[in-house]
N, C-alpha and C. Protein backbone atom coordinates (compact mmCIF):
# COMPACT_ATOMS: atom_id res chain seq x y z
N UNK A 1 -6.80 -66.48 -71.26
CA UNK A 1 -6.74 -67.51 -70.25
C UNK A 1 -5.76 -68.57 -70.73
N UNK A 2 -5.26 -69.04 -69.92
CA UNK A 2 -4.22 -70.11 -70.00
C UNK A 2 -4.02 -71.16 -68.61
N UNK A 3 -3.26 -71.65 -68.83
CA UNK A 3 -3.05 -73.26 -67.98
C UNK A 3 -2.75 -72.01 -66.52
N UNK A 4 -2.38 -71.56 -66.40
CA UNK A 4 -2.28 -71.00 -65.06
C UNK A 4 -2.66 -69.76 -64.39
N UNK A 5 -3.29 -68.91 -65.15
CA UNK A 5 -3.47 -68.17 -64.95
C UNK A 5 -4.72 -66.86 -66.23
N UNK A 6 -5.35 -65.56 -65.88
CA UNK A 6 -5.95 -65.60 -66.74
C UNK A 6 -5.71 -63.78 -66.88
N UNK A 7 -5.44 -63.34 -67.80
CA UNK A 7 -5.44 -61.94 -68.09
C UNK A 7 -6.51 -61.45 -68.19
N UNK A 8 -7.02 -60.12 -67.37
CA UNK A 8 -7.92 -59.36 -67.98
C UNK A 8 -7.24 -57.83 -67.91
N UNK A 9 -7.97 -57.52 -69.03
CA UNK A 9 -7.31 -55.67 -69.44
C UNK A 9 -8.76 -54.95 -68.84
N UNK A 10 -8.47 -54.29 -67.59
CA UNK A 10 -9.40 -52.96 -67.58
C UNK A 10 -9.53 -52.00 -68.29
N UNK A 11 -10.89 -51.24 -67.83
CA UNK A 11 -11.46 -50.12 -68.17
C UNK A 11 -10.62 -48.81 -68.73
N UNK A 12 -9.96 -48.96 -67.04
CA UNK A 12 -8.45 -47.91 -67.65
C UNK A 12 -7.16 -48.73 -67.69
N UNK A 13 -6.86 -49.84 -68.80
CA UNK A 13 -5.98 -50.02 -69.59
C UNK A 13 -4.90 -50.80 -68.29
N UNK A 14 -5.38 -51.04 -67.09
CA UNK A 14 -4.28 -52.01 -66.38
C UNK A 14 -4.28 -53.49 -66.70
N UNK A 15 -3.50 -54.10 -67.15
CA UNK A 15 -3.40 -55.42 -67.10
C UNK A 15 -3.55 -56.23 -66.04
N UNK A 16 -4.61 -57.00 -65.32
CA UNK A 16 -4.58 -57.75 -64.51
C UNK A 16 -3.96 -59.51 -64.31
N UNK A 17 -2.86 -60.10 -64.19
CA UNK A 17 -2.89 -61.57 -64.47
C UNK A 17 -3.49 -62.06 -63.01
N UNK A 18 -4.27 -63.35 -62.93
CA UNK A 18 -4.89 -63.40 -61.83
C UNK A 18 -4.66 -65.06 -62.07
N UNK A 19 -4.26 -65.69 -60.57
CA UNK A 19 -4.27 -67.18 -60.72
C UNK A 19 -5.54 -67.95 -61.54
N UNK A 20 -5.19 -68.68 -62.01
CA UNK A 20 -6.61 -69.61 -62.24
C UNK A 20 -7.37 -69.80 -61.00
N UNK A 21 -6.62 -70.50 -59.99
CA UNK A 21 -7.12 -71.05 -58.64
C UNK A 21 -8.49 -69.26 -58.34
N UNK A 22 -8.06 -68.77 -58.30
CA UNK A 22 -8.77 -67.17 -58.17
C UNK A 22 -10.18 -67.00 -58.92
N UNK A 23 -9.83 -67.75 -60.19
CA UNK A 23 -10.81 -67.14 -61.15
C UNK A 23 -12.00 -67.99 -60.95
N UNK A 24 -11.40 -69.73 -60.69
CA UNK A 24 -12.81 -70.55 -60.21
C UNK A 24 -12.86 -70.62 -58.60
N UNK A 25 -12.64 -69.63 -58.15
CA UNK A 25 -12.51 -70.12 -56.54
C UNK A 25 -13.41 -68.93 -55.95
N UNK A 26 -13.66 -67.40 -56.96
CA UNK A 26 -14.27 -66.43 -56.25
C UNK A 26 -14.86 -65.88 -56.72
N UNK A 27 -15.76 -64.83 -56.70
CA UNK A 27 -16.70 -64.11 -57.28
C UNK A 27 -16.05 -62.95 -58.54
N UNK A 28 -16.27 -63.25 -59.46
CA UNK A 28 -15.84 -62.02 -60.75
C UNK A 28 -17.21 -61.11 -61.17
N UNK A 29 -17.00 -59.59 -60.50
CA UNK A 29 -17.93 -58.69 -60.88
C UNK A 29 -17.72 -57.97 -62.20
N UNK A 30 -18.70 -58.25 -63.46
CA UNK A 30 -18.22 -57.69 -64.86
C UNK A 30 -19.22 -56.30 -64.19
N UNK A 31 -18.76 -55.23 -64.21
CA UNK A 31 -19.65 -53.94 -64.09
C UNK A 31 -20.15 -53.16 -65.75
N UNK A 32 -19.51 -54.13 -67.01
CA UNK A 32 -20.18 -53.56 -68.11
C UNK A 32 -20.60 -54.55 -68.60
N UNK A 33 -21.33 -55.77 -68.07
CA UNK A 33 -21.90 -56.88 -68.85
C UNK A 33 -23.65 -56.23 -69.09
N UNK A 34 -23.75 -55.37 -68.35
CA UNK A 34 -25.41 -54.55 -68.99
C UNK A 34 -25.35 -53.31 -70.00
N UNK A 35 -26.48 -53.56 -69.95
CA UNK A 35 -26.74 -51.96 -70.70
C UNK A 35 -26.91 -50.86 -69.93
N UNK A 36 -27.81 -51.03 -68.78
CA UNK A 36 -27.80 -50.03 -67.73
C UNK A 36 -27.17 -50.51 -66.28
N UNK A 37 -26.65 -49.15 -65.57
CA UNK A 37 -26.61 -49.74 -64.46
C UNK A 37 -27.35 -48.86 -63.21
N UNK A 38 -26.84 -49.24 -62.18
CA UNK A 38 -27.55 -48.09 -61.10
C UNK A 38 -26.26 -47.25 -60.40
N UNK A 39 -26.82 -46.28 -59.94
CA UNK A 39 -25.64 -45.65 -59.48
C UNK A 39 -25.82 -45.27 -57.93
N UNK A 40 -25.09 -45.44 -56.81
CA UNK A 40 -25.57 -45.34 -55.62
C UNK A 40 -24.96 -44.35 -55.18
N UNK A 41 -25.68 -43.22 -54.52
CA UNK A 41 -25.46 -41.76 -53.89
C UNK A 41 -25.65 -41.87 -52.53
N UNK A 42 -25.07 -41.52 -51.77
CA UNK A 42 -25.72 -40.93 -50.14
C UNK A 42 -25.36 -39.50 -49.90
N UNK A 43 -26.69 -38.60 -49.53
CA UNK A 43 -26.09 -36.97 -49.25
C UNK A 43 -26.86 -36.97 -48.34
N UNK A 44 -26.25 -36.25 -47.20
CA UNK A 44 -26.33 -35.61 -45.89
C UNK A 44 -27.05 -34.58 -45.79
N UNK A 45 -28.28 -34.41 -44.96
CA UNK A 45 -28.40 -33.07 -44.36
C UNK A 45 -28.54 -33.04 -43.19
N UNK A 46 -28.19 -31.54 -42.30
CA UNK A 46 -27.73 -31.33 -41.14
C UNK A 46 -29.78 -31.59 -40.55
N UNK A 47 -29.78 -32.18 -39.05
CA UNK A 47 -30.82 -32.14 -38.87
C UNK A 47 -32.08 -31.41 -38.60
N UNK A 48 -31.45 -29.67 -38.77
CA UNK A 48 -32.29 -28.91 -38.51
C UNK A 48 -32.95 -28.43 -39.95
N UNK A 49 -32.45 -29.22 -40.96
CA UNK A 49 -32.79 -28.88 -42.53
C UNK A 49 -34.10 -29.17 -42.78
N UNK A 50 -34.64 -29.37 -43.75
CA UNK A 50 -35.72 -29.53 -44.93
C UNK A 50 -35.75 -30.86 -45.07
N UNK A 51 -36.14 -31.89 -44.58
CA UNK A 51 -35.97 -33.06 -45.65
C UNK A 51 -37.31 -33.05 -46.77
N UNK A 52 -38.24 -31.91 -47.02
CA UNK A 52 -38.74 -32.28 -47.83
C UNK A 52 -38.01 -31.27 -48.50
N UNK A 53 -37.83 -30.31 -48.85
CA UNK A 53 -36.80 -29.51 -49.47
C UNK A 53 -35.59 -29.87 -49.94
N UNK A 54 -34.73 -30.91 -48.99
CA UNK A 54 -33.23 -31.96 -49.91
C UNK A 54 -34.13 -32.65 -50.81
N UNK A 55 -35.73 -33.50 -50.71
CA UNK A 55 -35.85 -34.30 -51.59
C UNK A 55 -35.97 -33.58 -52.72
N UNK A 56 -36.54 -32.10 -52.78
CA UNK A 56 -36.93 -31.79 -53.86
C UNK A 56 -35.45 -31.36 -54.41
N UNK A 57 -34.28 -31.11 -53.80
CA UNK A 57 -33.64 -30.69 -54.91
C UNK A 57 -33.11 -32.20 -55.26
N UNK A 58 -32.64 -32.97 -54.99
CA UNK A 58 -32.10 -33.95 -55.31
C UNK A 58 -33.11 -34.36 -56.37
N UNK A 59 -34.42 -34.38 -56.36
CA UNK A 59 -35.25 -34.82 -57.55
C UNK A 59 -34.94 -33.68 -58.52
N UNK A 60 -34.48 -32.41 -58.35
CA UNK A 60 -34.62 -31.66 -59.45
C UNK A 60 -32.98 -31.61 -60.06
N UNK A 61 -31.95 -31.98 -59.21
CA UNK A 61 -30.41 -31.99 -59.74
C UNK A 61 -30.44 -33.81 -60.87
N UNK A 62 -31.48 -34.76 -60.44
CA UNK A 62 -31.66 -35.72 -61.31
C UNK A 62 -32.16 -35.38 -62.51
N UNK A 63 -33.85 -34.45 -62.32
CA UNK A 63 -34.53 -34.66 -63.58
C UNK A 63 -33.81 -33.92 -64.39
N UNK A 64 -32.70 -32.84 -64.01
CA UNK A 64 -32.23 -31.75 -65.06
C UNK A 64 -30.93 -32.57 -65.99
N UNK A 65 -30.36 -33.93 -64.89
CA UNK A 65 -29.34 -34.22 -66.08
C UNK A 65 -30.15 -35.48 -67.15
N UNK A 66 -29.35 -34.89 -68.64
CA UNK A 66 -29.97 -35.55 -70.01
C UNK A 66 -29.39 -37.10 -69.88
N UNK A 67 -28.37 -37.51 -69.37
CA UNK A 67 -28.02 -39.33 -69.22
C UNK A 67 -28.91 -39.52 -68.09
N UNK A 68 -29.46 -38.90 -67.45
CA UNK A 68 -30.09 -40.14 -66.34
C UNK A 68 -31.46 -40.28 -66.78
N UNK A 69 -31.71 -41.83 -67.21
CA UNK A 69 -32.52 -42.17 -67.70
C UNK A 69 -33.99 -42.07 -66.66
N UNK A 70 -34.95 -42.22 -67.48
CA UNK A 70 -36.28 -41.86 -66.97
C UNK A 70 -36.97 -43.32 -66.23
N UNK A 71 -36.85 -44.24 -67.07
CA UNK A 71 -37.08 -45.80 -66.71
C UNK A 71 -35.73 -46.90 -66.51
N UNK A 72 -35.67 -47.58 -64.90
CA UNK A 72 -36.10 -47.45 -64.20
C UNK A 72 -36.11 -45.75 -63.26
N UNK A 73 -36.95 -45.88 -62.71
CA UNK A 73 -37.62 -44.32 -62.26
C UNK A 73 -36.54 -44.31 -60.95
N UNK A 74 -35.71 -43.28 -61.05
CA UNK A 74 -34.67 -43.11 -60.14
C UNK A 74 -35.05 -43.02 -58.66
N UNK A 75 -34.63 -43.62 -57.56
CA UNK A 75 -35.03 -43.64 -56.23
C UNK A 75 -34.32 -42.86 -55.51
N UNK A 76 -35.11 -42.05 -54.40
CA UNK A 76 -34.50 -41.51 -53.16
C UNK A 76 -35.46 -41.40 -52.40
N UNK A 77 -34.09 -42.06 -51.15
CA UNK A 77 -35.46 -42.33 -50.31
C UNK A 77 -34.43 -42.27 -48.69
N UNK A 78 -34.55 -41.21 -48.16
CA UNK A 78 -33.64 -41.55 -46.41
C UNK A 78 -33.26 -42.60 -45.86
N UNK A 79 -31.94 -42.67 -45.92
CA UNK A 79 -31.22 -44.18 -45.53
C UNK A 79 -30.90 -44.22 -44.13
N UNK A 80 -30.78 -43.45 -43.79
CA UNK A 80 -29.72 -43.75 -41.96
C UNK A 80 -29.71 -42.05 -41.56
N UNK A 81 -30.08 -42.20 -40.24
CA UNK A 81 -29.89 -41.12 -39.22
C UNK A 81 -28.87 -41.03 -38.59
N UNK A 82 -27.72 -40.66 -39.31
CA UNK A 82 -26.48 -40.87 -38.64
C UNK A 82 -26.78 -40.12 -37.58
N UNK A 83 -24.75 -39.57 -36.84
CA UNK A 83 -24.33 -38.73 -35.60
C UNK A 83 -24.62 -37.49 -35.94
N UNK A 84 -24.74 -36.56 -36.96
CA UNK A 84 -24.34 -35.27 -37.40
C UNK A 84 -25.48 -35.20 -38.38
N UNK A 85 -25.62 -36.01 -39.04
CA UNK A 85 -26.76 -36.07 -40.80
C UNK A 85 -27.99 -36.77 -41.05
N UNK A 86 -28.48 -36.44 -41.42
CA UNK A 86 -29.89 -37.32 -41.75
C UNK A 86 -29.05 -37.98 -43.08
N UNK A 87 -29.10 -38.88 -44.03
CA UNK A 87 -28.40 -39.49 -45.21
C UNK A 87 -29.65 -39.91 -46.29
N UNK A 88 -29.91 -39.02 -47.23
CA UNK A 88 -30.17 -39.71 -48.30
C UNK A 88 -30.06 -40.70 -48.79
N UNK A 89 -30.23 -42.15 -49.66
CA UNK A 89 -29.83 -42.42 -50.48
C UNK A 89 -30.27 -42.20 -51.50
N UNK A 90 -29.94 -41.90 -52.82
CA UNK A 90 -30.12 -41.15 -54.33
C UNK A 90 -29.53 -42.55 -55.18
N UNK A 91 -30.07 -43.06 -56.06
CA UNK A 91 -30.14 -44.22 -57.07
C UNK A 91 -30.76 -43.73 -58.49
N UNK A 92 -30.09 -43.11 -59.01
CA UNK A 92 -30.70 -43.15 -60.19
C UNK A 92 -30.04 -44.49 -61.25
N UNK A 93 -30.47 -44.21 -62.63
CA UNK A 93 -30.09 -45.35 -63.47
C UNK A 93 -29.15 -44.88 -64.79
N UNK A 94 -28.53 -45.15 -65.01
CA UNK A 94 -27.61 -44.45 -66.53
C UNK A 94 -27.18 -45.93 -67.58
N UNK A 95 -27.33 -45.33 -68.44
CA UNK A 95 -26.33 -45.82 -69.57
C UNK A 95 -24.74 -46.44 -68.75
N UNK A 96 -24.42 -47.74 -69.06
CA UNK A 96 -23.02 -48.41 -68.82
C UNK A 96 -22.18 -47.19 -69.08
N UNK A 97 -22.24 -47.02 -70.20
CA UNK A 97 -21.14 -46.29 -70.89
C UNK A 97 -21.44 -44.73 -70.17
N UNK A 98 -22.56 -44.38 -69.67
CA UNK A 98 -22.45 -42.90 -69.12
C UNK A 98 -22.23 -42.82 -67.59
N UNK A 99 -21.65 -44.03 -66.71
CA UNK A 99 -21.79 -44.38 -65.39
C UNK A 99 -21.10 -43.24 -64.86
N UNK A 100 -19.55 -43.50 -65.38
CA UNK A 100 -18.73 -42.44 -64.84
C UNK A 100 -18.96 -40.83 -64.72
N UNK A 101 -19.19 -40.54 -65.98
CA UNK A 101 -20.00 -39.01 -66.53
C UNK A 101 -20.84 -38.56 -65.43
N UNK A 102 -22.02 -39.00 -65.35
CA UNK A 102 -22.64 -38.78 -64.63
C UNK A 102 -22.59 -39.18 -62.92
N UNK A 103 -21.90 -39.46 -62.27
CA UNK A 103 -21.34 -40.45 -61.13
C UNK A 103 -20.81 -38.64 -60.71
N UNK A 104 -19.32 -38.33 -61.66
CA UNK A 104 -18.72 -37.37 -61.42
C UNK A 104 -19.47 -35.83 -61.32
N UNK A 105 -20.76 -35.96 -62.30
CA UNK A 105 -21.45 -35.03 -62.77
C UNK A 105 -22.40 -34.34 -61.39
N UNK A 106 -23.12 -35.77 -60.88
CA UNK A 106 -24.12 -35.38 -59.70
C UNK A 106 -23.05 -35.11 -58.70
């Protein structure tokens, strides 16, 4: 930080310079200031499906991966009846450092 402005280096290595006016004027989200975070999913099924059958696999594609932590106890729970889909939402919880891994993984 300096008189006009304030550098931050991302995750993947971009240099950001950002006005000062910016830095006290708006909201700054640190996404690794925890230890855990949550991770937010939405999956679709067509409406003639299972929804107790998507829940169970979605509970069983969670409990099988080893980063997604056990506490807090991962949520899914039907979000929106879209045009075409019924929509899950799927929340489990990971390690900061395993967000991506597992993000890409499920």
């Amino acid at each position: 930080m300096n008189l006009v402005s304030t550098t931050i280096l991302t995750i993947d290595n971009q240099r950001l310079i950002v006005p000062n006016s910016k830095i006290w004027g708006d909201i700054i989200t640190n996404v690794t200031a925890e230890k855990v975070r949550r991770i937010d999913f939405v999956f679709g099924i067509g409406y003639g499906d299972s929804i107790s059958e998507a829940e169970r696999v979605l509970r069983d594609i969670l409990d099988q991966h080893d980063l997604i932590l056990k506490k807090p106890e991962p949520v899914i729970k039907i979000h929106t009846l879209g045009e075409s889909s019924v929509d899950f939402i799927v929340r489990p919880w990971v390690k900061t450092q395993d967000y991506w891994e597992v993000y890409w993984d499920i």
